[in-house]
N, C-alpha and C. Protein backbone atom coordinates (compact mmCIF):
# COMPACT_ATOMS: atom_id res chain seq x y z
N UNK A 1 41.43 45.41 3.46
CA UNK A 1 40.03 45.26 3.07
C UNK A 1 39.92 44.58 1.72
N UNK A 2 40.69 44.86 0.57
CA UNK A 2 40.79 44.48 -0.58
C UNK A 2 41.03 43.11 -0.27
N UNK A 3 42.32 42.61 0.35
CA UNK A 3 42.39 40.82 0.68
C UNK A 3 41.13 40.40 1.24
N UNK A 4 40.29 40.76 2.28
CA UNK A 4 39.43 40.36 2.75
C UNK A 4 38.44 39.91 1.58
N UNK A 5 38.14 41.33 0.47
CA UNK A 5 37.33 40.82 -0.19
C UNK A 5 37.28 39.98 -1.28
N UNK A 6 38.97 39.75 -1.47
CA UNK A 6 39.08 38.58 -2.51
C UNK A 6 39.17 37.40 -1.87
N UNK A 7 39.61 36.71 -0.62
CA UNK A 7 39.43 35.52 0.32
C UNK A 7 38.19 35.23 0.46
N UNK A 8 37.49 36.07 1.16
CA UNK A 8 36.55 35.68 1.80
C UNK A 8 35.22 36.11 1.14
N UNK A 9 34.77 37.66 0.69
CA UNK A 9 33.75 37.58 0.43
C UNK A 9 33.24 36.94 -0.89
N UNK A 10 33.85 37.15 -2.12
CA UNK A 10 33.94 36.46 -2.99
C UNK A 10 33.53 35.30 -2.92
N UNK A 11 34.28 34.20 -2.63
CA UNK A 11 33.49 33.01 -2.56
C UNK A 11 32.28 32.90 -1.77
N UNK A 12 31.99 33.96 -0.49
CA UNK A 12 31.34 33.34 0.36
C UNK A 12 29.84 33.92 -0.68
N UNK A 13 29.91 34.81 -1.30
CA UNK A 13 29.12 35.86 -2.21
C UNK A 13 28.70 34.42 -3.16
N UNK A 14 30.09 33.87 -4.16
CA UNK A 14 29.76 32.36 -4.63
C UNK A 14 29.00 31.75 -4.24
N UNK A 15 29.11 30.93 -2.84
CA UNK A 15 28.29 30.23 -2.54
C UNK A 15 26.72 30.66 -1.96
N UNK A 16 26.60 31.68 -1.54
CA UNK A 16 25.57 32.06 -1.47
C UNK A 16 24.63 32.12 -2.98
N UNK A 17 25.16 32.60 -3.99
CA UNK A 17 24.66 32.60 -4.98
C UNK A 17 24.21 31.31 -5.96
N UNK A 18 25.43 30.10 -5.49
CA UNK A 18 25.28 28.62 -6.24
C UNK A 18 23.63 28.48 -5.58
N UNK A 19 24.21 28.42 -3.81
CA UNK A 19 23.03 27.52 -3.57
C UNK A 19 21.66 28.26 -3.95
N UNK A 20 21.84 29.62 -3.92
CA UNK A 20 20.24 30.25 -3.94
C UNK A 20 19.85 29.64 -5.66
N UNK A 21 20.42 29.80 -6.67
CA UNK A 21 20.06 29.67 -7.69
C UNK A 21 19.78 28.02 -7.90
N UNK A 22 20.32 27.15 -7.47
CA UNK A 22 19.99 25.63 -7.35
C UNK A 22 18.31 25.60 -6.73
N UNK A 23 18.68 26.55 -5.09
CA UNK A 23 17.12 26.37 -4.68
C UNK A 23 15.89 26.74 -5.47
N UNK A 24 16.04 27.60 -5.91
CA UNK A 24 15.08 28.47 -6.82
C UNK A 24 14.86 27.56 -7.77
N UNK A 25 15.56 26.59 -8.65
CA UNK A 25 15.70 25.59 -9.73
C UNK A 25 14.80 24.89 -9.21
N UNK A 26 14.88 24.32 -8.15
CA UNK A 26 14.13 22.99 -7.25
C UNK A 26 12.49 23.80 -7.78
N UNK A 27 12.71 24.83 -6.38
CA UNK A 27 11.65 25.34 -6.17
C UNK A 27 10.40 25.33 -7.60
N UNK A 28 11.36 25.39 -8.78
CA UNK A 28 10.16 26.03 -10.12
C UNK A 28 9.93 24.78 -10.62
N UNK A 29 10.42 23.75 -10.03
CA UNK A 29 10.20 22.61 -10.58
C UNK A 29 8.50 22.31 -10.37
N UNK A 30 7.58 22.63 -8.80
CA UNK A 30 6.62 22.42 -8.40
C UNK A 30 5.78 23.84 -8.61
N UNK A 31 6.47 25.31 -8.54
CA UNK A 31 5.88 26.43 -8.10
C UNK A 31 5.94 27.42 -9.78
N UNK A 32 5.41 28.19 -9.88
CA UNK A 32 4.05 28.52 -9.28
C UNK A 32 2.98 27.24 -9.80
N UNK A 33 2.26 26.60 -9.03
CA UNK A 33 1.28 25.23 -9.49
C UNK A 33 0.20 25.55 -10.46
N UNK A 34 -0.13 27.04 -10.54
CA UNK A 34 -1.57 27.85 -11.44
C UNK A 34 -0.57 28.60 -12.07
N UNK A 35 -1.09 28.41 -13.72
CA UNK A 35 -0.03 29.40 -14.65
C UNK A 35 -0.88 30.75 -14.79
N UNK A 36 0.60 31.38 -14.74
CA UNK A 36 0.35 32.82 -14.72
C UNK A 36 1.43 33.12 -15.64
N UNK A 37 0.71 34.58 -16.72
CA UNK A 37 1.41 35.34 -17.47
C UNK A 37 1.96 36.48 -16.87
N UNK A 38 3.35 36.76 -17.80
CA UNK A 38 4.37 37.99 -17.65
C UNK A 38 4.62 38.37 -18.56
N UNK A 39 4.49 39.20 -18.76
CA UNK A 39 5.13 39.75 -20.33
C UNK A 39 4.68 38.85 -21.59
N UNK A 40 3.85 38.20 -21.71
CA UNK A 40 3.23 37.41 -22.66
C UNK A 40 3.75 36.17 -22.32
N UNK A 41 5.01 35.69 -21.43
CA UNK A 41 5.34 34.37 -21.44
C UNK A 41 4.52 34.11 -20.26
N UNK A 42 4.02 32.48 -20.32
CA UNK A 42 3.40 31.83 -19.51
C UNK A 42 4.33 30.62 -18.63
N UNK A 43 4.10 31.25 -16.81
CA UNK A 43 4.95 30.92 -16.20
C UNK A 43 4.13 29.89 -15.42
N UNK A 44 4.71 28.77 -15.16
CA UNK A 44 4.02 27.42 -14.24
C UNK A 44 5.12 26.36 -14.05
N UNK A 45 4.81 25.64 -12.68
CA UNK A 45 5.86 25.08 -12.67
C UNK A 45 6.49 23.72 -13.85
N UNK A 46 7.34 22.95 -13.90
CA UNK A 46 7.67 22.17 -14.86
C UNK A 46 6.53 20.99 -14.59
N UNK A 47 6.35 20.06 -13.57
CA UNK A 47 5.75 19.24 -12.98
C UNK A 47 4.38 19.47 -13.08
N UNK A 48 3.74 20.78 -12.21
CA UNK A 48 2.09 21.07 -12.71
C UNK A 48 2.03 21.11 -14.33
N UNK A 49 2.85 21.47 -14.95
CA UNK A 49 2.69 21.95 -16.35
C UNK A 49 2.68 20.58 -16.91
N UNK A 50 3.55 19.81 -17.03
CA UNK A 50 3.89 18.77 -17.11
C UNK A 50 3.45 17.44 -17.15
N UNK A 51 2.05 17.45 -16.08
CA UNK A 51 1.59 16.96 -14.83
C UNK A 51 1.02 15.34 -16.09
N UNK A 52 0.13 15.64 -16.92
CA UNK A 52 -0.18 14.64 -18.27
C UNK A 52 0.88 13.82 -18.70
N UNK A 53 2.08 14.35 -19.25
CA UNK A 53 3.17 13.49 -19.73
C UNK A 53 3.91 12.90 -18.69
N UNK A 54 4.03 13.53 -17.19
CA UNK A 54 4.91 12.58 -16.70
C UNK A 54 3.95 11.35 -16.59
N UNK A 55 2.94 11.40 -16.01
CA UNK A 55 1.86 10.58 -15.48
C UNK A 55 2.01 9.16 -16.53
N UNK A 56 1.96 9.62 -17.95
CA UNK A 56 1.92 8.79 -19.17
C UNK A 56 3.58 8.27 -19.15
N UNK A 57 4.18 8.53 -19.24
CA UNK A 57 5.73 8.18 -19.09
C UNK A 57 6.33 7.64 -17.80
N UNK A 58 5.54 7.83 -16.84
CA UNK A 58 5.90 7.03 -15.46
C UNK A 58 5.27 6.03 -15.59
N UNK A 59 3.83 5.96 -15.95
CA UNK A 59 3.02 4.51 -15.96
C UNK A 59 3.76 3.53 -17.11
N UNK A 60 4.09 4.32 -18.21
CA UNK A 60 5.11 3.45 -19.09
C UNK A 60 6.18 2.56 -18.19
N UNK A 61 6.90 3.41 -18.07
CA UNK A 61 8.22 2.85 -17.08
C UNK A 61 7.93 1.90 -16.22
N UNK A 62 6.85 2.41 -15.48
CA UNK A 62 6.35 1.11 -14.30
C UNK A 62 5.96 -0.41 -14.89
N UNK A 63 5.76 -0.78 -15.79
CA UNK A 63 5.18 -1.48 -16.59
C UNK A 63 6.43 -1.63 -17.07
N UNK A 64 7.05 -1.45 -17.87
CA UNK A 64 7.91 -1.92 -18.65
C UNK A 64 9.24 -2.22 -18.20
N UNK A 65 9.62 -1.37 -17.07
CA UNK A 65 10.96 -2.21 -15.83
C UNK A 65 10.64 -2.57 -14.62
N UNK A 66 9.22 -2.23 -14.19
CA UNK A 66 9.30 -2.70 -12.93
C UNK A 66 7.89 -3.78 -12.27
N UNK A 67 7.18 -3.55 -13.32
CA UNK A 67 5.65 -4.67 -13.19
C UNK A 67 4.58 -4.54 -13.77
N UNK A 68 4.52 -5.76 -14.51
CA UNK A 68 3.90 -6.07 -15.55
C UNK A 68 2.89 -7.18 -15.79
N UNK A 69 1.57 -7.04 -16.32
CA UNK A 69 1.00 -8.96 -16.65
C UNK A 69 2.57 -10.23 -16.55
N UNK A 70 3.06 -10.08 -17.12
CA UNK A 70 4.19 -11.28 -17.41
C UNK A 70 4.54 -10.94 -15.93
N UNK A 71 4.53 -10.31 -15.27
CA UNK A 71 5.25 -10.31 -13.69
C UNK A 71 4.24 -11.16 -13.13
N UNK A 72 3.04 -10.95 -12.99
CA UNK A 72 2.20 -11.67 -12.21
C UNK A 72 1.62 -12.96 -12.25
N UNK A 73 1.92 -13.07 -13.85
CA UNK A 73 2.12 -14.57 -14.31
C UNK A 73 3.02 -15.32 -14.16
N UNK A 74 3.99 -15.19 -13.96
CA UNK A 74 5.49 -15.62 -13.45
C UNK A 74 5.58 -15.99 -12.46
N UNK A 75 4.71 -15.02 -11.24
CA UNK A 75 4.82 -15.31 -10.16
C UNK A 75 3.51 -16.46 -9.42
N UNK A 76 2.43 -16.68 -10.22
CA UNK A 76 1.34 -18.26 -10.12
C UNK A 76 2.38 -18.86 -10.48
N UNK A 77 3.08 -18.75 -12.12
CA UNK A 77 3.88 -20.28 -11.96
C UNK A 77 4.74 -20.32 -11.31
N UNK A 78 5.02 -19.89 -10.79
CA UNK A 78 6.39 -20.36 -9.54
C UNK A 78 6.20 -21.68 -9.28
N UNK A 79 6.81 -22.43 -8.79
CA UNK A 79 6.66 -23.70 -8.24
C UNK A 79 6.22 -23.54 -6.61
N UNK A 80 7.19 -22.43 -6.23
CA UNK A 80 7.28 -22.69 -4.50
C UNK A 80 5.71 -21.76 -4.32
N UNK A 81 5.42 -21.14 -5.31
CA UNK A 81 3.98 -20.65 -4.93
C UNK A 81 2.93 -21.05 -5.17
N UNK A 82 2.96 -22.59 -6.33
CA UNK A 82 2.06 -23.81 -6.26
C UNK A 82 2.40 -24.92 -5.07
N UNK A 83 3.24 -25.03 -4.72
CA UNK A 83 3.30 -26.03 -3.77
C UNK A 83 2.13 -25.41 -2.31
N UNK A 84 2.92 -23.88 -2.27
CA UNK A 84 2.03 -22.95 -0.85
C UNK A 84 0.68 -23.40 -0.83
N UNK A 85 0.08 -23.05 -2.68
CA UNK A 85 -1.07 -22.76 -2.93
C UNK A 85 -1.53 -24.58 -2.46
N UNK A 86 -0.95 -25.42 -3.03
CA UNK A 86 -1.51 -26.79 -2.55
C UNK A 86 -1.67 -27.32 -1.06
N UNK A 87 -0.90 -26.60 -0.36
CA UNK A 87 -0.64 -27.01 1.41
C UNK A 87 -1.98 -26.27 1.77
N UNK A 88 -2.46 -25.15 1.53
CA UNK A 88 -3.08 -24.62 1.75
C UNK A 88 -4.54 -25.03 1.24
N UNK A 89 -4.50 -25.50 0.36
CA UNK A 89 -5.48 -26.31 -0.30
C UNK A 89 -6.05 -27.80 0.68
N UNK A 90 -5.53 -28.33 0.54
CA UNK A 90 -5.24 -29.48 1.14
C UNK A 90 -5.65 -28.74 2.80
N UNK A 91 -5.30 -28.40 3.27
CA UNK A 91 -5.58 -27.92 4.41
C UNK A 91 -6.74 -27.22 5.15
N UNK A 92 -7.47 -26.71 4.09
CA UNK A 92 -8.87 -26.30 4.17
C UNK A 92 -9.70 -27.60 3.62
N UNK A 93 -9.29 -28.00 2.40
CA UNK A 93 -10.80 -29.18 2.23
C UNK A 93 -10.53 -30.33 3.22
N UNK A 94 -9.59 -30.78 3.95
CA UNK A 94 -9.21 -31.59 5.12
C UNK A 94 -10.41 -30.90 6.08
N UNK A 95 -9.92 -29.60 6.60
CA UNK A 95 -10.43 -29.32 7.49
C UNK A 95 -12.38 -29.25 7.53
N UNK A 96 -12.71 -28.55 5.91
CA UNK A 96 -13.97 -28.79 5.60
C UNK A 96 -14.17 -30.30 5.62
N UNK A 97 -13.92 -31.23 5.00
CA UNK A 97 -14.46 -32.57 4.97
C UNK A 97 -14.56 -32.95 6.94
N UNK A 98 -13.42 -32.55 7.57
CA UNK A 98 -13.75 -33.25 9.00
C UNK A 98 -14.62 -32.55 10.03
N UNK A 99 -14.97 -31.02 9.13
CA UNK A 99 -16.27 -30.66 10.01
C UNK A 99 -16.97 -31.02 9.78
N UNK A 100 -17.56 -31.47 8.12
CA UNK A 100 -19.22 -32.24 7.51
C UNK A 100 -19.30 -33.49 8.78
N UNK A 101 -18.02 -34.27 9.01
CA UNK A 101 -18.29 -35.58 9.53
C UNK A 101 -18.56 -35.52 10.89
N UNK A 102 -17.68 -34.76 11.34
CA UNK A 102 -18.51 -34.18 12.86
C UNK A 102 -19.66 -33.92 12.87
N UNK A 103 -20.38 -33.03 11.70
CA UNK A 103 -21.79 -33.08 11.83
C UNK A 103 -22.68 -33.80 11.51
N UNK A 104 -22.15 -34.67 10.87
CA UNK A 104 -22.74 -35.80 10.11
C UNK A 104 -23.57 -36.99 11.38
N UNK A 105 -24.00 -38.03 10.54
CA UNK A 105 -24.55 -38.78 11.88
C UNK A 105 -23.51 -39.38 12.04
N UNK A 106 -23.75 -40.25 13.21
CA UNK A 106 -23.11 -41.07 13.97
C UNK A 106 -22.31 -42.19 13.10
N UNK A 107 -23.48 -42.93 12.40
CA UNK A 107 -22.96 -44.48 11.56
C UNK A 107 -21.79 -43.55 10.41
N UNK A 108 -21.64 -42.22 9.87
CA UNK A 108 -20.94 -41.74 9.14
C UNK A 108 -19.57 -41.17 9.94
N UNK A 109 -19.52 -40.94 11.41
CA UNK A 109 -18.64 -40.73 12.10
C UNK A 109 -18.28 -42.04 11.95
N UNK A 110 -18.67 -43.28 12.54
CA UNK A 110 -18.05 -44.59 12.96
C UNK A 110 -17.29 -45.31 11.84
N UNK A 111 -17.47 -44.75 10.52
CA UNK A 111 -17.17 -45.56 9.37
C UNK A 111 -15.73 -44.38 8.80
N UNK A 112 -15.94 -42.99 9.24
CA UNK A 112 -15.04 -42.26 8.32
C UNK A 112 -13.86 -41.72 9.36
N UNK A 113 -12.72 -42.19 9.59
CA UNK A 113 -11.78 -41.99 10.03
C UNK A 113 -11.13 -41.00 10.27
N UNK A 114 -9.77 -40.43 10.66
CA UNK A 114 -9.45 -39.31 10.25
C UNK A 114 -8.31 -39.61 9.17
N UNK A 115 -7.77 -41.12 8.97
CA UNK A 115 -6.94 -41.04 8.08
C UNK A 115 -7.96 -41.19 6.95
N UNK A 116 -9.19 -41.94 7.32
CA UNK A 116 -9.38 -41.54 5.61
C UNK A 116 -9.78 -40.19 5.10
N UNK A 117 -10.07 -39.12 6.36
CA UNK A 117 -10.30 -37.79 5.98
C UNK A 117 -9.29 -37.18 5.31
N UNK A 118 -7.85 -37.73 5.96
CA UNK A 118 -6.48 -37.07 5.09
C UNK A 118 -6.71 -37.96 3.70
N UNK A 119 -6.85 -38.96 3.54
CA UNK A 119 -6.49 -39.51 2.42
C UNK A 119 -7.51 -38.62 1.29
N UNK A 120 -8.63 -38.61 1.32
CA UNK A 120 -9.99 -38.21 0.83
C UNK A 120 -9.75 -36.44 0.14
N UNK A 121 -9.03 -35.80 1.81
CA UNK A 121 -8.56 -34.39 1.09
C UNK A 121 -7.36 -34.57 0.52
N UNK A 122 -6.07 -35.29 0.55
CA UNK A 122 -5.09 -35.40 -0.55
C UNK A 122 -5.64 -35.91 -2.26
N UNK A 123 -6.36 -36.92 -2.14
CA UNK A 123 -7.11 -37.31 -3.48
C UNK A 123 -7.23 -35.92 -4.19
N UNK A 124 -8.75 -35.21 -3.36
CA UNK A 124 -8.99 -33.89 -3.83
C UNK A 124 -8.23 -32.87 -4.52
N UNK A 125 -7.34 -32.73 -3.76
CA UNK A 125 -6.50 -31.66 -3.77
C UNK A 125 -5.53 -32.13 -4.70
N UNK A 126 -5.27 -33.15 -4.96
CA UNK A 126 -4.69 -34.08 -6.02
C UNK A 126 -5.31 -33.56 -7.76
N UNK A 127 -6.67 -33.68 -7.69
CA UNK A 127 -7.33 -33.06 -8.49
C UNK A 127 -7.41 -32.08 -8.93
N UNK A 128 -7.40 -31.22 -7.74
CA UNK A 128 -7.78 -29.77 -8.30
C UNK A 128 -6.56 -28.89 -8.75
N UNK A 129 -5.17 -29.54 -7.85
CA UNK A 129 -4.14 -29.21 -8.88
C UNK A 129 -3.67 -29.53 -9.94
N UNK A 130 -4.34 -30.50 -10.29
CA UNK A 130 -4.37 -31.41 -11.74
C UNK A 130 -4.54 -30.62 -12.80
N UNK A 131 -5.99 -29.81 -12.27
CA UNK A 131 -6.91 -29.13 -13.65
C UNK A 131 -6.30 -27.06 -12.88
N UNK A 132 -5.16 -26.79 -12.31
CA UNK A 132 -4.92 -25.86 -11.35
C UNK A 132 -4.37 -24.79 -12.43
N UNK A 133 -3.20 -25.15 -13.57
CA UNK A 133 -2.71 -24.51 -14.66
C UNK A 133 -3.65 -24.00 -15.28
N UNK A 134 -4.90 -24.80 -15.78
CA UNK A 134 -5.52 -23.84 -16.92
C UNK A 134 -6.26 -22.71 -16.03
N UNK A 135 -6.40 -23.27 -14.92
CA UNK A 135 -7.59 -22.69 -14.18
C UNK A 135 -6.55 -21.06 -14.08
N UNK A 136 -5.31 -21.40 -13.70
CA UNK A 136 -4.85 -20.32 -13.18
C UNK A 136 -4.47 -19.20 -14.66
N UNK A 137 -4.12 -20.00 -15.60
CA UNK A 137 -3.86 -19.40 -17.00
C UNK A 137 -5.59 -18.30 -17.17
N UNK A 138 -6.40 -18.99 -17.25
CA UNK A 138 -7.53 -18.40 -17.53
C UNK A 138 -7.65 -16.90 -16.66
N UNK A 139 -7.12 -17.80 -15.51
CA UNK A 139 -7.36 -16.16 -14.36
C UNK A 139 -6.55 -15.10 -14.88
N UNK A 140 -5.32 -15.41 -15.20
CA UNK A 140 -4.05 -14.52 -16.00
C UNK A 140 -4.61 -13.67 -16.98
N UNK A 141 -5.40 -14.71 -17.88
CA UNK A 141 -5.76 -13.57 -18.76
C UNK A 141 -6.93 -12.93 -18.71
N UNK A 142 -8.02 -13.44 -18.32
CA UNK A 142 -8.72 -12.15 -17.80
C UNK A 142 -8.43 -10.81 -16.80
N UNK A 143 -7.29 -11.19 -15.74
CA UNK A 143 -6.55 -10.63 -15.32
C UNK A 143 -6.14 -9.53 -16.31
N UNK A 144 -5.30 -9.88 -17.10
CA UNK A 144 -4.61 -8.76 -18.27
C UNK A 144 -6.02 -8.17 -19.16
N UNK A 145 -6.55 -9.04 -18.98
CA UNK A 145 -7.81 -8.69 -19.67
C UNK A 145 -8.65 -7.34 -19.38
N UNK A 146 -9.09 -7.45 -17.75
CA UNK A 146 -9.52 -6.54 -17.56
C UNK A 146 -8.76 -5.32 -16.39
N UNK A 147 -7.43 -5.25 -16.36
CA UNK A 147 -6.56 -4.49 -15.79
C UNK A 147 -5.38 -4.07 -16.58
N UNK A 148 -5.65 -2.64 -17.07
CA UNK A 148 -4.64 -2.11 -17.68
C UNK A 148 -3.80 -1.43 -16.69
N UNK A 149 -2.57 -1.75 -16.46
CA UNK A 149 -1.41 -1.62 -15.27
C UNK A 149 -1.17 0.35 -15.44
N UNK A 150 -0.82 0.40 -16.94
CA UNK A 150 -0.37 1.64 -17.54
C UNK A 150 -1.29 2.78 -16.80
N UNK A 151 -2.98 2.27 -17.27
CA UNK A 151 -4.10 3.29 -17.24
C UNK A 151 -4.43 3.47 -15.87
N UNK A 152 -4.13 2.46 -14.88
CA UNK A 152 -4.38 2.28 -13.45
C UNK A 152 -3.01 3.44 -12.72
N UNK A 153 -1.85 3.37 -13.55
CA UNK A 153 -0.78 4.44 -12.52
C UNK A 153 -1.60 6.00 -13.23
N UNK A 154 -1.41 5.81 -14.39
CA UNK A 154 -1.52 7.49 -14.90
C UNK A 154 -2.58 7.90 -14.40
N UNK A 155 -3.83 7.65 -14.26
CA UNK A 155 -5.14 7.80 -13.45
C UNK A 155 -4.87 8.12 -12.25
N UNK A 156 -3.84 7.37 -11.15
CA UNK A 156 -3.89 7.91 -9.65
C UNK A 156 -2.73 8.93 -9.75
N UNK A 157 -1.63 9.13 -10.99
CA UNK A 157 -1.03 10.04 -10.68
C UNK A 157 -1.40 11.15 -11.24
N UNK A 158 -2.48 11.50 -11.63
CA UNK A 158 -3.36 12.72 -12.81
C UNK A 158 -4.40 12.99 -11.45
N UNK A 159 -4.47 12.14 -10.21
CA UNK A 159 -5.66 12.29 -9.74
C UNK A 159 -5.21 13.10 -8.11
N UNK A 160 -3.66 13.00 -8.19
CA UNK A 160 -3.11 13.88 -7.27
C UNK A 160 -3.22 15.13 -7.18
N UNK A 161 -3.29 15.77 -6.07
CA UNK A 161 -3.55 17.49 -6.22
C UNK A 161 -1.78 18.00 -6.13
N UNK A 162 -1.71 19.19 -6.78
CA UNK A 162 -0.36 19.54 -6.87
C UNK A 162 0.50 19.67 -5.85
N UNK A 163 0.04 19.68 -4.71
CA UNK A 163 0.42 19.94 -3.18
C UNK A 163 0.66 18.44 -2.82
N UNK A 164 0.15 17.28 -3.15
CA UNK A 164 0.33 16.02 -3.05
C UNK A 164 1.32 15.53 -3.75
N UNK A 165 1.52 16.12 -4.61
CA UNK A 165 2.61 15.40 -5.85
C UNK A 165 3.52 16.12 -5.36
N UNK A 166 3.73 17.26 -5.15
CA UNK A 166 5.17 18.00 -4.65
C UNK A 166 5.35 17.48 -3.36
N UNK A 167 4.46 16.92 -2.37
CA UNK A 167 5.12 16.64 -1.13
C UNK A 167 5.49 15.36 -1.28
N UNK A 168 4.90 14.22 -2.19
CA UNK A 168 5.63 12.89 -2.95
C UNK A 168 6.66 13.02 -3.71
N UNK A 169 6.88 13.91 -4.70
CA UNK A 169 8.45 13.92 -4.62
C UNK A 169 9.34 14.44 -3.83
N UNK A 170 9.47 15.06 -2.81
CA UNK A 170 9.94 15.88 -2.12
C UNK A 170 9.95 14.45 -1.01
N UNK A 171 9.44 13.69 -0.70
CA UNK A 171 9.56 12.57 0.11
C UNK A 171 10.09 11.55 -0.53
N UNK A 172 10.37 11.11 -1.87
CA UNK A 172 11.12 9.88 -2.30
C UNK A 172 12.40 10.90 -2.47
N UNK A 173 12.54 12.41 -2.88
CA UNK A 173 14.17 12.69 -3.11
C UNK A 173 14.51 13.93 -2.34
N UNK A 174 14.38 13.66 -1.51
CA UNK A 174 14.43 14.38 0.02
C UNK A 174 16.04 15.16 -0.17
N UNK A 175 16.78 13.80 0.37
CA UNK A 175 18.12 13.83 0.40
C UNK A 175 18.69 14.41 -0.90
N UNK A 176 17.97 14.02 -2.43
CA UNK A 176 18.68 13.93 -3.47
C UNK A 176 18.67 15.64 -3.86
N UNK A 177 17.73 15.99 -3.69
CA UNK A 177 16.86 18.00 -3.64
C UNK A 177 18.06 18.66 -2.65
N UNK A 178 18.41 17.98 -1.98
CA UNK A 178 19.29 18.87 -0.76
C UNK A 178 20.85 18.74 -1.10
N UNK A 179 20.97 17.67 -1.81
CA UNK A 179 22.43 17.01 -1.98
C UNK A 179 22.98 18.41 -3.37
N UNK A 180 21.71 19.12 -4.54
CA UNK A 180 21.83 19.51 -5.33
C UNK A 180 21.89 21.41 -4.40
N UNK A 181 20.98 21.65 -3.73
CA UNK A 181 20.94 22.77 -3.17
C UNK A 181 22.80 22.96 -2.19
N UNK A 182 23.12 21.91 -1.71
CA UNK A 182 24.93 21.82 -1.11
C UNK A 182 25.82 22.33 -2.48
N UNK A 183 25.50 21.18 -3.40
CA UNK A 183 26.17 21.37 -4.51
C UNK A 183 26.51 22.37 -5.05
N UNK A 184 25.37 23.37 -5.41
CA UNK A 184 25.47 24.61 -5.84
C UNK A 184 25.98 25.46 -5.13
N UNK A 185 25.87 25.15 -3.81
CA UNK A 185 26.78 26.48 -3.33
C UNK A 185 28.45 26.27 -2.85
N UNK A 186 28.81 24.77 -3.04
CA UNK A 186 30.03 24.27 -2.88
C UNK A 186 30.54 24.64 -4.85
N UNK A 187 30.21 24.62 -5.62
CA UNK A 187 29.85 25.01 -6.72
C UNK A 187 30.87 26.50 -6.70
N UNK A 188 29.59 27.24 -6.30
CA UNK A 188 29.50 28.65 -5.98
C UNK A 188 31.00 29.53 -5.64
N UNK A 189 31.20 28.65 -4.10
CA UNK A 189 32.59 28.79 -3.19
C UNK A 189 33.72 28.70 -4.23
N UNK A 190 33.73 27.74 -5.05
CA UNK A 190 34.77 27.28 -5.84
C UNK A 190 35.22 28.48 -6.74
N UNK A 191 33.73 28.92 -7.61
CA UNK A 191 34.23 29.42 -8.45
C UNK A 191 34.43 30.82 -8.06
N UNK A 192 34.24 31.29 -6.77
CA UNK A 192 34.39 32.27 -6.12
C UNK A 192 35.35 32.94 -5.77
N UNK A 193 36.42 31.52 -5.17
CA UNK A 193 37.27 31.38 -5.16
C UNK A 193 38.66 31.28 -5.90
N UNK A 194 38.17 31.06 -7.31
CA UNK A 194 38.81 30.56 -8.04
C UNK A 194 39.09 32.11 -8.84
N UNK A 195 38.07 33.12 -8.85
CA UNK A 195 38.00 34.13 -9.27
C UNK A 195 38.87 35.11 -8.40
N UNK A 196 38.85 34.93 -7.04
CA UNK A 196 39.70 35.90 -6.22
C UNK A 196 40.92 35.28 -6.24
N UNK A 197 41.30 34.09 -6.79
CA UNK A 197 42.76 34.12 -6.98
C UNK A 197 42.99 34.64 -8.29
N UNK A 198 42.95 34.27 -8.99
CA UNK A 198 42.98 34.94 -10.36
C UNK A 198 43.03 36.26 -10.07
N UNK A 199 41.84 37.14 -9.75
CA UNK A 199 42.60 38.46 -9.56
C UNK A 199 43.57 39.12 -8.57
N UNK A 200 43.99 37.94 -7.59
CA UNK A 200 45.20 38.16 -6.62
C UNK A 200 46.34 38.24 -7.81
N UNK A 201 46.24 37.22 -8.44
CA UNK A 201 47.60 36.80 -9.38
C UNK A 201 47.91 38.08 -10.36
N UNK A 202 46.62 38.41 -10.82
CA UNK A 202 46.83 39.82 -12.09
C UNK A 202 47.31 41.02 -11.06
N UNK A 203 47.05 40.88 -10.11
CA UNK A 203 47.00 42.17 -9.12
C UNK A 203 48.62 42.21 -8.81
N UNK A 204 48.84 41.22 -8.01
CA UNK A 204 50.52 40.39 -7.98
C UNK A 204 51.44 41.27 -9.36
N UNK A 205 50.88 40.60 -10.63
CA UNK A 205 51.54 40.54 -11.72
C UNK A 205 51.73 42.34 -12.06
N UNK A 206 50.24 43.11 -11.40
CA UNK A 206 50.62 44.14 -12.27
C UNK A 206 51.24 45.30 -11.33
N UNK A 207 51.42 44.86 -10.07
CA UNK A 207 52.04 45.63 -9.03
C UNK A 207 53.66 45.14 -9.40
């Protein structure tokens, strides 16, 4: 019985104990969501408690490694996304100029071609990408102008209910919450284990 309980229960006692105490960790991360006092300390989870600074420190982050004014400006000047923007251009005032002429009279059908309709919308469109930079610069900055990236995340993440935000993280780190709850009780086993040899060895030593 004594071997039994240094093999087996021991660690298995370990791991039961890693993982429960990992889960419980998770768990207080979201729970209890309404603070409540004990003994004068005030208990709430890290995240509800929290809920202001991450919001302000995530909208930071988002902005500052992952998208930003300079992102969206970067991406008008592209080249391959002015060329799009010109095919596309070109392709509607073509198509507008050869409906006017269809509707147009007759002596304006007989005189206006369809190559000179292409020629007429390349001119155009010639133009309007001409004057297309400032036009698009201007948009940029009123853009930045009137869209603060920062105030737009912290706002929808302040505007989550606590049951929403715990089932959003709990859905981007699904795997990563579970990988830590294994851990702890592989954790657990170890040192469980590690303890029933140790006292096999003193036991050994003092027999």
């Amino acid at each position: 019985m004594t071997a039994l309980w240094l093999f087996v229960a021991k660690p298995a006692v370990g791991a039961g104990i890693g993982w429960f105490t990992n889960w419980l960790a998770i768990r207080m991360l979201f729970r209890p969501r309404r603070a409540w006092r004990l003994l004068g300390l005030r208990i709430q989870g890290v995240i509800p408690r929290r809920r202001v600074d991450i919001a302000a420190r995530l909208a930071d982050a988002f902005e500052r490694e992952l998208f930003s004014h300079e992102d969206i400006r970067a991406a008008i000047e592209n080249p391959e996304y002015q060329e799009s923007l010109r095919s596309h251009i070109e392709t509607h005032v073509r198509g507008y100029l050869t409906e006017k002429v269809a509707g147009g009279p007759k002596l304006l059908r007989a005189f206006v071609s369809e190559g000179l309709v292409a020629m007429l919308a390349a001119g155009l469109t010639q133009e309007v990408m001409a004057n297309l930079p400032g036009v698009l610069e201007g948009a940029a900055r009123e853009l930045e102008a009137r869209v603060d990236i920062r105030a737009v995340i912290r706002s929808k993440v302040q505007a989550l209910d606590d049951a929403r935000l715990e089932a959003l993280v709990r859905e981007i780190s699904r795997r990563e919450l579970r990988f830590i709850e294994v851990l702890g009780g592989v954790v657990g086993f170890l040192v469980g284990a590690a303890l029933a040899a140790v006292e096999a060895l003193i036991g050994a030593g003092v027999s």
